[in-house]
Protein backbone atom coordinates (compact mmCIF):
# COMPACT_ATOMS: atom_id res chain seq x y z
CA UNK A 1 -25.93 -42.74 -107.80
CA UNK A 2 -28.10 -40.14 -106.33
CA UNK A 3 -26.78 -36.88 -108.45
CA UNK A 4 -27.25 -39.41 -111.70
CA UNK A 5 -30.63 -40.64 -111.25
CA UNK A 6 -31.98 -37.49 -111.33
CA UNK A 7 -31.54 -36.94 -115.18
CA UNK A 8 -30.52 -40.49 -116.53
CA UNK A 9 -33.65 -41.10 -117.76
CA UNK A 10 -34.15 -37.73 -119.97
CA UNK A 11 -32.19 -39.55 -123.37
CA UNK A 12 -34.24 -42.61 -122.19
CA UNK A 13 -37.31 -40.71 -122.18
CA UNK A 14 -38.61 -41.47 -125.38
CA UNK A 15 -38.00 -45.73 -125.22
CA UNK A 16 -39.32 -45.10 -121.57
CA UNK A 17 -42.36 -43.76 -122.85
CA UNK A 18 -42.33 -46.05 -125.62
CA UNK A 19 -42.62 -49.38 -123.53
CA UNK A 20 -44.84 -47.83 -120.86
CA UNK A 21 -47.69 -46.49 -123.21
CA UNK A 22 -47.22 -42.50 -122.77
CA UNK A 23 -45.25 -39.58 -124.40
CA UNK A 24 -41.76 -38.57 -124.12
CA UNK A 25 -42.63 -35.09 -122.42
CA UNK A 26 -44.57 -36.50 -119.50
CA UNK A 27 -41.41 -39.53 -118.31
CA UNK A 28 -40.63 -35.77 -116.61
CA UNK A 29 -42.99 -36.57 -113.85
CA UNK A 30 -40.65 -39.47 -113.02
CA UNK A 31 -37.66 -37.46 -112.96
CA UNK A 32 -39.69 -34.52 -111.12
CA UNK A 33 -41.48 -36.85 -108.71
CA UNK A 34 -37.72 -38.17 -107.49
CA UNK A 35 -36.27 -34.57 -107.42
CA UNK A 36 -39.49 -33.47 -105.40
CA UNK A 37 -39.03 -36.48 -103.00
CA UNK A 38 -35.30 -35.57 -102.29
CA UNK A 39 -36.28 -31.86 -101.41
CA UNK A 40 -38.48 -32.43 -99.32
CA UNK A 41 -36.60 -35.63 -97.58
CA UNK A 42 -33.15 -33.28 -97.17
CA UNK A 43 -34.38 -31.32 -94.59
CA UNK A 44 -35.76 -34.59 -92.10
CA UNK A 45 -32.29 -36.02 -93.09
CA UNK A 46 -30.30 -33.33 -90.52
CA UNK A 47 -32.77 -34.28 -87.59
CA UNK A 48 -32.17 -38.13 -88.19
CA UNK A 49 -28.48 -37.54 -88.52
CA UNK A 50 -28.88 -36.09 -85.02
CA UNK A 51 -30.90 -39.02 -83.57
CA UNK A 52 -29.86 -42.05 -85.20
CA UNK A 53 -26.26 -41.48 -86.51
CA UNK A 54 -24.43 -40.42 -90.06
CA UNK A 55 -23.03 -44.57 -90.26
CA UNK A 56 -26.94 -45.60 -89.32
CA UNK A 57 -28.74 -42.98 -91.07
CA UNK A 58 -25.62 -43.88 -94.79
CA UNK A 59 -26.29 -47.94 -94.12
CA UNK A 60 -30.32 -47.22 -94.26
CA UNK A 61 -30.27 -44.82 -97.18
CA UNK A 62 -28.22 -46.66 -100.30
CA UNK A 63 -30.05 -49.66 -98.53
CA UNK A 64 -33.57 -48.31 -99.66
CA UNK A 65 -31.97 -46.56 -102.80
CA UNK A 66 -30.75 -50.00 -104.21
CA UNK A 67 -33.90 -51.81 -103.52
CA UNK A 68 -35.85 -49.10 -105.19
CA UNK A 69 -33.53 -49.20 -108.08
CA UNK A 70 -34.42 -52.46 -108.69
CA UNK A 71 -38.11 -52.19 -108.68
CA UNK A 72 -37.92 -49.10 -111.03
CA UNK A 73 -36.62 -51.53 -113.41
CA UNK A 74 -39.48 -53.91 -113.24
CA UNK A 75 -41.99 -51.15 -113.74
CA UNK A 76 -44.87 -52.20 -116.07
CA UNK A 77 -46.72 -47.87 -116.54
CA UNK A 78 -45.80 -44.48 -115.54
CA UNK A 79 -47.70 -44.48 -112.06
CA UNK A 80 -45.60 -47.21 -110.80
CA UNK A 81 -42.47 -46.03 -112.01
CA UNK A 82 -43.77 -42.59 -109.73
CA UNK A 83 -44.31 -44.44 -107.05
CA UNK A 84 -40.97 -45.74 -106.55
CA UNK A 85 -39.03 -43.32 -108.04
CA UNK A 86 -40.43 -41.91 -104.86
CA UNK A 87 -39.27 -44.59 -102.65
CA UNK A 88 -35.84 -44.01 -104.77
CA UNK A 89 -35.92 -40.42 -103.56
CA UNK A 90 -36.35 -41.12 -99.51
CA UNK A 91 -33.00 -42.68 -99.80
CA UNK A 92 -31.14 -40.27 -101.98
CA UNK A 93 -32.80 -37.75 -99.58
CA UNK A 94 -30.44 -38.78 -96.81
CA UNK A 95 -27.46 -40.36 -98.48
CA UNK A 96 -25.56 -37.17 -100.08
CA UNK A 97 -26.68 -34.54 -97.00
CA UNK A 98 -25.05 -37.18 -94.62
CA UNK A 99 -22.48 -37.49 -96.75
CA UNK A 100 -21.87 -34.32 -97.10
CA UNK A 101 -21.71 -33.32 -93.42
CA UNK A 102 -19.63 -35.59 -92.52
CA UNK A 103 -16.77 -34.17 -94.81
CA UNK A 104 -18.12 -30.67 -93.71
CA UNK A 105 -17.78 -30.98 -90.11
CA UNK A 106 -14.16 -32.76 -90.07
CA UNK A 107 -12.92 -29.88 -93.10
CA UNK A 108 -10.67 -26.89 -92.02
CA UNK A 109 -11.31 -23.45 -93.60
CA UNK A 110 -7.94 -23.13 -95.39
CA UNK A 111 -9.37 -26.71 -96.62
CA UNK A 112 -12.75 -26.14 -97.61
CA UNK A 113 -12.30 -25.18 -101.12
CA UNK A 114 -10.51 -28.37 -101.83
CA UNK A 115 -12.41 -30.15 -100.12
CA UNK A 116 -15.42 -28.46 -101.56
CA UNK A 117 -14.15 -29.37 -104.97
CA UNK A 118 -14.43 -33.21 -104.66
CA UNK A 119 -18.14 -32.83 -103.22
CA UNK A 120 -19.15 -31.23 -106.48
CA UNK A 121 -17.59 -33.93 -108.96
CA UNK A 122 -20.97 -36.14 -108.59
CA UNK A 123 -23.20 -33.19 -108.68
CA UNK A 124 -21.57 -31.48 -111.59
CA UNK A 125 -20.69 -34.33 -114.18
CA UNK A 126 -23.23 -36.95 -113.02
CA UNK A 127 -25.93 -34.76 -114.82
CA UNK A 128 -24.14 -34.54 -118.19
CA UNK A 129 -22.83 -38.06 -118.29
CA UNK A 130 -26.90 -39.23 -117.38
CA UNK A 131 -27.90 -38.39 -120.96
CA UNK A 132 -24.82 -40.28 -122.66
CA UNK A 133 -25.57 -43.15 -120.60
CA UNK A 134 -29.05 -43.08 -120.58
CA UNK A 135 -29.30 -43.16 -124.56
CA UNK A 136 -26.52 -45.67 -124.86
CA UNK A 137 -28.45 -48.08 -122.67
CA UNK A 138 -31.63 -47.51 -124.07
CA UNK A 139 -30.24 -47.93 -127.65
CA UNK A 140 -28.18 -50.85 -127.64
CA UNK A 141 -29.48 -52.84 -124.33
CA UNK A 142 -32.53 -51.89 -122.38
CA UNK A 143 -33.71 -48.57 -120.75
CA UNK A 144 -34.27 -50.65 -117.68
CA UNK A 145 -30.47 -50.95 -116.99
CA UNK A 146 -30.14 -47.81 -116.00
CA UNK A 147 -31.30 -48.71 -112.67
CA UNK A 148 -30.04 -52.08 -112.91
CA UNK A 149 -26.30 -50.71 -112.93
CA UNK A 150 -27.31 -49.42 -109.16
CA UNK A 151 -27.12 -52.59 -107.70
CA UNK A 152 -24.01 -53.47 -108.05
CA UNK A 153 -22.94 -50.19 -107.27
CA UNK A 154 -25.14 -50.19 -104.12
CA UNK A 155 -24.15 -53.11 -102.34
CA UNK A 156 -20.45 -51.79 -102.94
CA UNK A 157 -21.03 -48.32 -101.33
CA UNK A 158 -23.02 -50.15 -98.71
CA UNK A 159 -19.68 -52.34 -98.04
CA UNK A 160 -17.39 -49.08 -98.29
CA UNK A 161 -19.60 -47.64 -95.66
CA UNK A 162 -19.62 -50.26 -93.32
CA UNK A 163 -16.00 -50.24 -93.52
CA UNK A 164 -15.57 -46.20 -93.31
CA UNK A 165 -18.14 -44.18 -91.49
CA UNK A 166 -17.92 -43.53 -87.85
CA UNK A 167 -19.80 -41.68 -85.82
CA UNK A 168 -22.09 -41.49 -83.21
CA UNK A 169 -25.71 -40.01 -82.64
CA UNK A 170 -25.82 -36.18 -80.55
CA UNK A 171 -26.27 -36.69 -77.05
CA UNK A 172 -30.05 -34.40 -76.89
CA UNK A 173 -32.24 -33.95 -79.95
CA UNK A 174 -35.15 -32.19 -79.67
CA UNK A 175 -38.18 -33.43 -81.14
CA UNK A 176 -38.85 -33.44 -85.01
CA UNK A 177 -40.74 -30.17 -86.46
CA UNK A 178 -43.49 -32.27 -87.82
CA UNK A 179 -45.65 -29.14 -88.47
CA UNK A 180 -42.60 -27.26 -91.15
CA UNK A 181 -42.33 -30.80 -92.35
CA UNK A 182 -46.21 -30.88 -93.19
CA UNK A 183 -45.87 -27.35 -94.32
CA UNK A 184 -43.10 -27.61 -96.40
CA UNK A 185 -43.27 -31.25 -97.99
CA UNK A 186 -46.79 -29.92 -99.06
CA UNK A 187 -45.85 -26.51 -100.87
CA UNK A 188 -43.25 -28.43 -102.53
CA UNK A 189 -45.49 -30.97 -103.78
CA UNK A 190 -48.58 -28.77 -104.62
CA UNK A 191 -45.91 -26.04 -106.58
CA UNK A 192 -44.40 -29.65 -108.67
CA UNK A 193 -47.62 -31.08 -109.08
CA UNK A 194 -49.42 -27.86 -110.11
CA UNK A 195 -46.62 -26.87 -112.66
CA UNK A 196 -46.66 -30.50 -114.18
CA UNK A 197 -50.49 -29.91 -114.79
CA UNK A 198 -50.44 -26.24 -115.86
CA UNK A 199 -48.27 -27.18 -118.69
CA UNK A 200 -50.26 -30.46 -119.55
CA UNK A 201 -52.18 -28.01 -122.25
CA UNK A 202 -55.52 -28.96 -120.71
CA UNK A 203 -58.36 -26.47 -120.04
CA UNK A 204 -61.15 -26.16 -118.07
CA UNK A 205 -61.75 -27.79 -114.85
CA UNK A 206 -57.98 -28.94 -114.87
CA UNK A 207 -56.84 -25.40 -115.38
CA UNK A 208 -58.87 -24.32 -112.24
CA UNK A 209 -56.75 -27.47 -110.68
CA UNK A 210 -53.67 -26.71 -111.25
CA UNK A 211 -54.14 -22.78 -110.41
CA UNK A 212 -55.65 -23.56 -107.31
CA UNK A 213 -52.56 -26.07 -107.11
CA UNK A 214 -49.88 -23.58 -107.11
CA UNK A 215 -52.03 -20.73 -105.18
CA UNK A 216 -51.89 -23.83 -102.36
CA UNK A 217 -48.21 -24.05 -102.80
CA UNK A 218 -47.81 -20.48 -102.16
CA UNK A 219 -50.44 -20.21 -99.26
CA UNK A 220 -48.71 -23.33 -97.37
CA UNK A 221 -44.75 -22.08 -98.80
CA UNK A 222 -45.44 -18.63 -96.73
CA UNK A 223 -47.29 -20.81 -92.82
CA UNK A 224 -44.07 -22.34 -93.68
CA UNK A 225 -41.64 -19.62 -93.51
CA UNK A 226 -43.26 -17.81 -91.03
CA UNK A 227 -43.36 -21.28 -88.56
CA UNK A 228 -39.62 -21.81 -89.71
CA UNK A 229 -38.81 -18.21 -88.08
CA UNK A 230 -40.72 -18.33 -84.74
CA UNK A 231 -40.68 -22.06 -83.56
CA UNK A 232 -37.70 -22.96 -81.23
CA UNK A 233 -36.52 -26.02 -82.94
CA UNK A 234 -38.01 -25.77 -86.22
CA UNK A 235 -37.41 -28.19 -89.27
CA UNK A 236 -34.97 -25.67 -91.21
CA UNK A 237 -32.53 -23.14 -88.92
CA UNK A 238 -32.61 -19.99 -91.06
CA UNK A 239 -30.10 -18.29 -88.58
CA UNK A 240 -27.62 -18.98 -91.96
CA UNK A 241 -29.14 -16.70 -94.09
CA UNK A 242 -28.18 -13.75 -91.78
CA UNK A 243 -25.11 -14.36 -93.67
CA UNK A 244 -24.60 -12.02 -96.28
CA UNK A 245 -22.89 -14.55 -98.40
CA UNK A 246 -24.85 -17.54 -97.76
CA UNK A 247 -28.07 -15.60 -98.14
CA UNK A 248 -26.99 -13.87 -101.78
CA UNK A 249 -25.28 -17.39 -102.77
CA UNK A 250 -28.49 -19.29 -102.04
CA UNK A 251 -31.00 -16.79 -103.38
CA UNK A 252 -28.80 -16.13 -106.63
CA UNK A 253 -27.74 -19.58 -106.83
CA UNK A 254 -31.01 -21.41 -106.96
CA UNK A 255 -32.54 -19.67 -109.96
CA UNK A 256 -29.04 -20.99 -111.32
CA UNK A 257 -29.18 -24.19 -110.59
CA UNK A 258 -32.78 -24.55 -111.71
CA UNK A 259 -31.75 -22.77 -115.39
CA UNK A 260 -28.61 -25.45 -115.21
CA UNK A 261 -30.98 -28.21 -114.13
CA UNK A 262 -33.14 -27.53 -116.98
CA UNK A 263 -30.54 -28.18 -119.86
CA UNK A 264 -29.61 -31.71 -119.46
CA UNK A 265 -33.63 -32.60 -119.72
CA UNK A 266 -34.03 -30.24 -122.84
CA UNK A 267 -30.94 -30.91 -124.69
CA UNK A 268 -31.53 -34.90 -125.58
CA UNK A 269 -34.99 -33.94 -126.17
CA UNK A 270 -34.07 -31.28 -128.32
CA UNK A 271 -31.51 -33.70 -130.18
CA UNK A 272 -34.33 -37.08 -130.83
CA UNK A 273 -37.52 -34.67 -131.17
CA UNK A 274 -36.28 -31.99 -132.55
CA UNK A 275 -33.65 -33.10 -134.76
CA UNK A 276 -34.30 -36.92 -134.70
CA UNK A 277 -31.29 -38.24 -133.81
CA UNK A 278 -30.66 -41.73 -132.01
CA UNK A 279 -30.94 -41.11 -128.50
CA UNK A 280 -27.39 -42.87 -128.42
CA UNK A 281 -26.02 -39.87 -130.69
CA UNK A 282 -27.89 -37.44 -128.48
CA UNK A 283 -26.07 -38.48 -126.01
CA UNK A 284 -22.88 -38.72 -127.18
CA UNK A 285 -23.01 -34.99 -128.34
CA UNK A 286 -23.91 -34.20 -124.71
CA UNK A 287 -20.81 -35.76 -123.79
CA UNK A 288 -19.09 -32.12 -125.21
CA UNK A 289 -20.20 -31.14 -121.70
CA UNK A 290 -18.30 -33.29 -120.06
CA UNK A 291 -15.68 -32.61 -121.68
CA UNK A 292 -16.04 -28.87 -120.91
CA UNK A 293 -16.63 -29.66 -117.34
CA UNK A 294 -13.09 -32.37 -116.77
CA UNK A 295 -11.02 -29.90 -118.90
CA UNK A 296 -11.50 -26.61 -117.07
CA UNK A 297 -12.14 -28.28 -113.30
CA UNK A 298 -7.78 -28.14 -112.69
CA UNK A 299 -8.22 -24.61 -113.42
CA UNK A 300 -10.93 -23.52 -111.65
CA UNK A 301 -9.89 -22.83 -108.00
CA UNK A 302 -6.71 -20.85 -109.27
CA UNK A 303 -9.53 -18.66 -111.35
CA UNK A 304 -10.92 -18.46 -107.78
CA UNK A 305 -7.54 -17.51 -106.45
CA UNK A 306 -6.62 -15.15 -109.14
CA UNK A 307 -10.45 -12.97 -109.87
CA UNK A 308 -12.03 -13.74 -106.50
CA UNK A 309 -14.79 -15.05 -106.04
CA UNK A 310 -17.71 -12.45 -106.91
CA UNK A 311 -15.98 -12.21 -110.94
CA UNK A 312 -16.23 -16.09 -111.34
CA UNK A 313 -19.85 -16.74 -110.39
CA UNK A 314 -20.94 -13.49 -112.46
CA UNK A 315 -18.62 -14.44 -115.43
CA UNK A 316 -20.09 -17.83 -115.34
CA UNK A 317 -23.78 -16.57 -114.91
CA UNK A 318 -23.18 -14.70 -117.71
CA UNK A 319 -21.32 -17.01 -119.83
CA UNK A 320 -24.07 -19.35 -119.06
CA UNK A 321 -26.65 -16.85 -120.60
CA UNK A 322 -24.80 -16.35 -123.68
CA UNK A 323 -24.61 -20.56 -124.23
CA UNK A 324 -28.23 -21.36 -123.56
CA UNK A 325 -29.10 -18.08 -125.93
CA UNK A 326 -26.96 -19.46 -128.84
CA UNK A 327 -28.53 -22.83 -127.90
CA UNK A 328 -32.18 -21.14 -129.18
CA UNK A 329 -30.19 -20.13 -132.55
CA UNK A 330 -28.68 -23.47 -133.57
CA UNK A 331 -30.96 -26.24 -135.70
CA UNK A 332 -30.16 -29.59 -136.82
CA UNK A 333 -28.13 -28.01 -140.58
CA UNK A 334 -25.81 -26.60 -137.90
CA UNK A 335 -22.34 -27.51 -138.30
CA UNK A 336 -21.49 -30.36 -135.91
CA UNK A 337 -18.47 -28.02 -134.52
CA UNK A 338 -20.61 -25.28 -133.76
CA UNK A 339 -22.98 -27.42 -131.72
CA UNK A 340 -19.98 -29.33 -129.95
CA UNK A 341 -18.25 -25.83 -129.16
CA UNK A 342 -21.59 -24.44 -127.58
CA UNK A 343 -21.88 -27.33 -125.73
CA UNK A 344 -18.56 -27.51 -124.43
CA UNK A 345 -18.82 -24.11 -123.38
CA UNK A 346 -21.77 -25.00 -121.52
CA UNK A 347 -19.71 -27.49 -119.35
CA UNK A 348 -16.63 -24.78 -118.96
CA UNK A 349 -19.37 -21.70 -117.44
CA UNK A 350 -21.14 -24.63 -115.46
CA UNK A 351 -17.86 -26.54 -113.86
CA UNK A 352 -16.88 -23.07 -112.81
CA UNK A 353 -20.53 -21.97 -111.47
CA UNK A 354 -20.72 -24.87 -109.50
CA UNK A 355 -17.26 -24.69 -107.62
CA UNK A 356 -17.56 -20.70 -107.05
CA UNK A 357 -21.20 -21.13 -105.60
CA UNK A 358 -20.41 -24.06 -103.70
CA UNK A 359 -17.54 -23.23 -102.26
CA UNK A 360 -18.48 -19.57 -101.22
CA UNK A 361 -21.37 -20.70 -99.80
CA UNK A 362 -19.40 -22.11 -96.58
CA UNK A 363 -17.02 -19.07 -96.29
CA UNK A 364 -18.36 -17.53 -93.28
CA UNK A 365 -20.42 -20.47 -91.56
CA UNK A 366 -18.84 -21.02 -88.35
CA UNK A 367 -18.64 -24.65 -88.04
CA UNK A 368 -21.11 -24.75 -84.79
CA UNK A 369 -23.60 -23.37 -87.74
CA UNK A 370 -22.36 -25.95 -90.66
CA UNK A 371 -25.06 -28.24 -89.90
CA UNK A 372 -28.01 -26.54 -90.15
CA UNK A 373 -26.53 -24.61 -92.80
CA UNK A 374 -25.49 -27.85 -94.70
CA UNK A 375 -29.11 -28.70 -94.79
CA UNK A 376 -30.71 -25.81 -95.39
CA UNK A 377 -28.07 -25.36 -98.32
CA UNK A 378 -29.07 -29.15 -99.27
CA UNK A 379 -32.68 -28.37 -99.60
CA UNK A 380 -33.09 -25.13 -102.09
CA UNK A 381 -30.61 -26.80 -104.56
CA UNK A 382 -32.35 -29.65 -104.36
CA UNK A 383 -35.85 -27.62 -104.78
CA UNK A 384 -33.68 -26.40 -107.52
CA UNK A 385 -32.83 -29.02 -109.63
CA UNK A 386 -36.88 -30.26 -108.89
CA UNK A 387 -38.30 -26.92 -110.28
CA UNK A 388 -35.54 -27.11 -112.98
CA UNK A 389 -36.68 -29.90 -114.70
CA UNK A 390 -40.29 -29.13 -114.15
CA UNK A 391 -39.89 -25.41 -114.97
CA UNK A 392 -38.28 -26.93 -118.29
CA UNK A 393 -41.34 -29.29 -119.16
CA UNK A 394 -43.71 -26.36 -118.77
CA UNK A 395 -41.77 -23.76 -120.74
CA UNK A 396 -41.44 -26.23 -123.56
CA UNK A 397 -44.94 -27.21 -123.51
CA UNK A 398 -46.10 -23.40 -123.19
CA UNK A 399 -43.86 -22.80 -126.28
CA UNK A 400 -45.32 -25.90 -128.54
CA UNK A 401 -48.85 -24.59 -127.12
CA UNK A 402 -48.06 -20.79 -128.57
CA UNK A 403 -46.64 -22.25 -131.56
CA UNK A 404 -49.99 -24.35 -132.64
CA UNK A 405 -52.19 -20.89 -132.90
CA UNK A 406 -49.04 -18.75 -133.98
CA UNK A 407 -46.59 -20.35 -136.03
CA UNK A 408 -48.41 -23.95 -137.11
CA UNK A 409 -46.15 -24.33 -139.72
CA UNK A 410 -42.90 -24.24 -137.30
CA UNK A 411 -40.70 -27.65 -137.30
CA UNK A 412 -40.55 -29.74 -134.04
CA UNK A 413 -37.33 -27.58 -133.17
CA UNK A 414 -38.97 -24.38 -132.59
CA UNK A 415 -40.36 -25.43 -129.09
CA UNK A 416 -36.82 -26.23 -127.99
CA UNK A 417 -35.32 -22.92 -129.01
CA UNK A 418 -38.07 -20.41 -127.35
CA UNK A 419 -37.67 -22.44 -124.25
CA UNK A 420 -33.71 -22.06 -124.09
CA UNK A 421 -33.92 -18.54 -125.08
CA UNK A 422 -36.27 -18.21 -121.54
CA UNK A 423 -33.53 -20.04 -119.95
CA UNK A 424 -30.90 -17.33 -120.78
CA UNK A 425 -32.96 -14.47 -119.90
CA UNK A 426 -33.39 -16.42 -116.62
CA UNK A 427 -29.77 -16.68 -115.87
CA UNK A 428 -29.37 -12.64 -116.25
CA UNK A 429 -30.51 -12.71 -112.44
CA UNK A 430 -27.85 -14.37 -110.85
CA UNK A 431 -25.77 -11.62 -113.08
CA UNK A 432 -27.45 -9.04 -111.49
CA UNK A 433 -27.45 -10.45 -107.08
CA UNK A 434 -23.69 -11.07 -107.90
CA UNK A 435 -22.69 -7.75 -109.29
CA UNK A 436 -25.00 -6.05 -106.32
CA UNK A 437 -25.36 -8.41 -104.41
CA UNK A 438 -21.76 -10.03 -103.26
CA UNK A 439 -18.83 -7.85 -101.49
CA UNK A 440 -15.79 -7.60 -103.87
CA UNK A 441 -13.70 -9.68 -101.29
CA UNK A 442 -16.21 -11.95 -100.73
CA UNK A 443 -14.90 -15.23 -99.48
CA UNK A 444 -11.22 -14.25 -99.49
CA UNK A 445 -10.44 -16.67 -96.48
CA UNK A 446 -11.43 -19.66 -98.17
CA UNK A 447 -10.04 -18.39 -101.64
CA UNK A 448 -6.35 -18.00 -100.24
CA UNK A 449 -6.62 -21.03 -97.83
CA UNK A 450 -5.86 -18.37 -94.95
């Protein structure tokens, strides 16, 4: 539930926006304003873990997450739908971290890339079946069911966890970091909130806003770090990213997951704005993803196996590149196969992506250190996917913007096809930390189950 809300609504955009009196670009501060809330929930979510209990801390989460599901639905304007896409966002916050940990901490090394590989199911097809969904609902039933189908859903994960977590809370926890919490939620929020406004095309005194927005973000992002590294107990341990691996997988990995992010809120965009299809046709073509992503997942821990670990996340980073690139060359007179193919390819480089950063991430954590490590890890690729969809917004409404003074007579596609052409160029950085970056043997414990 939590991996799928984050994009359902990007097919729906445009019936969203419909109902609730605003355009289909800006339903991205509803997606953005739940991403936000989940980054900067993840890291409190280890502390209450600690305090309370995974079973307490599970029961509370898809608890809240259901309820908010349901009021989503029954928003009447964009500012509600904010608010409690908000509320949604406390409880995703601590539902998949927990999760996750739990797994983590019971999960041998010689298991850990299996293991590994069922954690990133949700987070790698729940994205690319949101769109499909998404436009289906909105086109043949109502846009509000795509929360609606949480409840159901909810009260049966909130049975199955009753039944099936276990645990109990750590003996001593020291007191929450309440200043990196301060510090951090608001960088994250100033850096959303002043890229959301930035790209609003606005001038003026709201320019001056946003700029002094994001020079905020930056000013409170480095107290932040600094507090992170010098209190005793802070908010994030950063001890992990003395880890060659976990430090290059992070840094690398989060300017890929925000490129990654980016594409399932473009692509039905691209397909109703651009082209004007039905949103339920846009998202059926994004289903080729899918595809791409269930066909090659069997194969992709033997590719692990076989070219190591360093070759697959390079070869995907740059297969990646090459998709989103071709992406900026296609238009709607494209032959249906052509788009299909790209788009398959697209789920192929990102199934493998996913599973090679993933999994290498853990290789040399010591399980006394999975943890912290777990939510530090938790909290840039959730920044991530945040900045991902917001970095998206603002390069397509920079390109639209540049297009009015240069190129007025350019169709509604044009936009779409600068912004995935920045996308590719973005994705040549992960390239380069992997080739220079990563060891050649680089997680060769976990890759041969030794």
């Amino acid at each position: 539930m939590e991996n799928l809300d984050g994009t359902i609504i990007a097919t729906a955009a445009p019936a969203i926006a419909a109902d609730l009196g605003t355009q289909p670009v800006a339903i991205n501060a509803a997606m953005t304003s739940y991403l936000v809330t989940l980054a900067v929930g993840i890291p409190v979510s280890g502390w209450l873990t600690d305090r309370f209990g995974a079973r307490r801390v599970f029961l509370i989460a898809i608890a809240l997450f259901t309820l908010a599901s349901l009021l989503c639905a029954v928003s009447v304007n964009l500012p509600m739908l904010c608010l409690v896409r908000i509320l949604q966002g406390v409880g995703g916050s601590m539902m998949v971290p927990v999760g996750r940990l739990v797994v983590l901490r019971n999960t041998a090394k010689k298991d850990l890339l299996a293991a590994t590989a069922y954690l990133t199911w949700p987070a790698l097809l729940a994205p690319v079946i949101a769109p499909t969904l998404g436009g289906w609902l909105s086109s043949y039933a109502s846009w509000h069911w795509i929360f609606l189908i949480n409840i159901p859903i909810g009260i049966a994960c909130f049975i199955a966890a009753v039944r099936l977590v276990h645990d109990r809370p750590a003996a001593s926890v020291p007191p929450l970091d309440w200043i990196g919490f301060l510090l951090c939620g608001g960088s994250l929020a100033a850096l959303l909130l002043g890229m959301e406004r930035i790209g609003d095309g606005r001038r003026g005194v709201d320019l001056a806003v946003s700029i002094a927005l994001l020079i905020i973000a930056f000013a409170l992002g480095v107290l932040c770090w600094r507090g992170l590294r010098r209190r005793p107990n802070p908010l994030l341990d950063l001890t992990a990213m003395r880890v060659p691996t976990f430090r290059v997988v992070n840094s690398s990995g989060m300017v890929y997951r925000m490129a990654i992010s980016a594409a399932p809120f473009l692509l039905p965009l691209m397909f109703q704005i651009g082209y004007g299809w039905s949103a339920a046709r846009a998202g059926l073509f994004v289903m080729a993803l899918f595809a791409g992503n269930v066909m090659i997942k069997p194969a992709t821990s033997p590719l692990i196996r076989r070219f190591g670990f360093r070759t697959v996340v390079v070869g995907s980073s740059l297969g990646g590149a090459l998709v989103f690139a071709a992406c900026g060359l296609i238009t709607a007179d494209s032959p249906t196969w052509l788009i299909v193919g790209l788009l398959f390819a697209s789920g192929v480089f990102r199934s493998i992506g996913f599973s090679g950063y993933n999994s290498l991430q853990f290789a040399d954590i010591e399980i006394d250190q999975m943890a912290d490590a777990n939510t530090l890890s938790s909290t840039i690729q959730q920044i991530a996917a945040g900045l991902g969809v917001a970095f998206g917004a603002l390069i397509l409404r920079g390109a639209d913007q540049l297009l009015v003074s240069a190129a007025p007579d350019a169709g509604p596609q044009a936009g779409f096809q600068i912004a995935f052409f920045v996308l590719a160029l973005i994705m040549l950085y992960p390239v380069l930390e992997g080739v220079f970056g990563l060891h050649r043997h680089a997680g060769h414990e976990v890759a041969h189950g030794h």
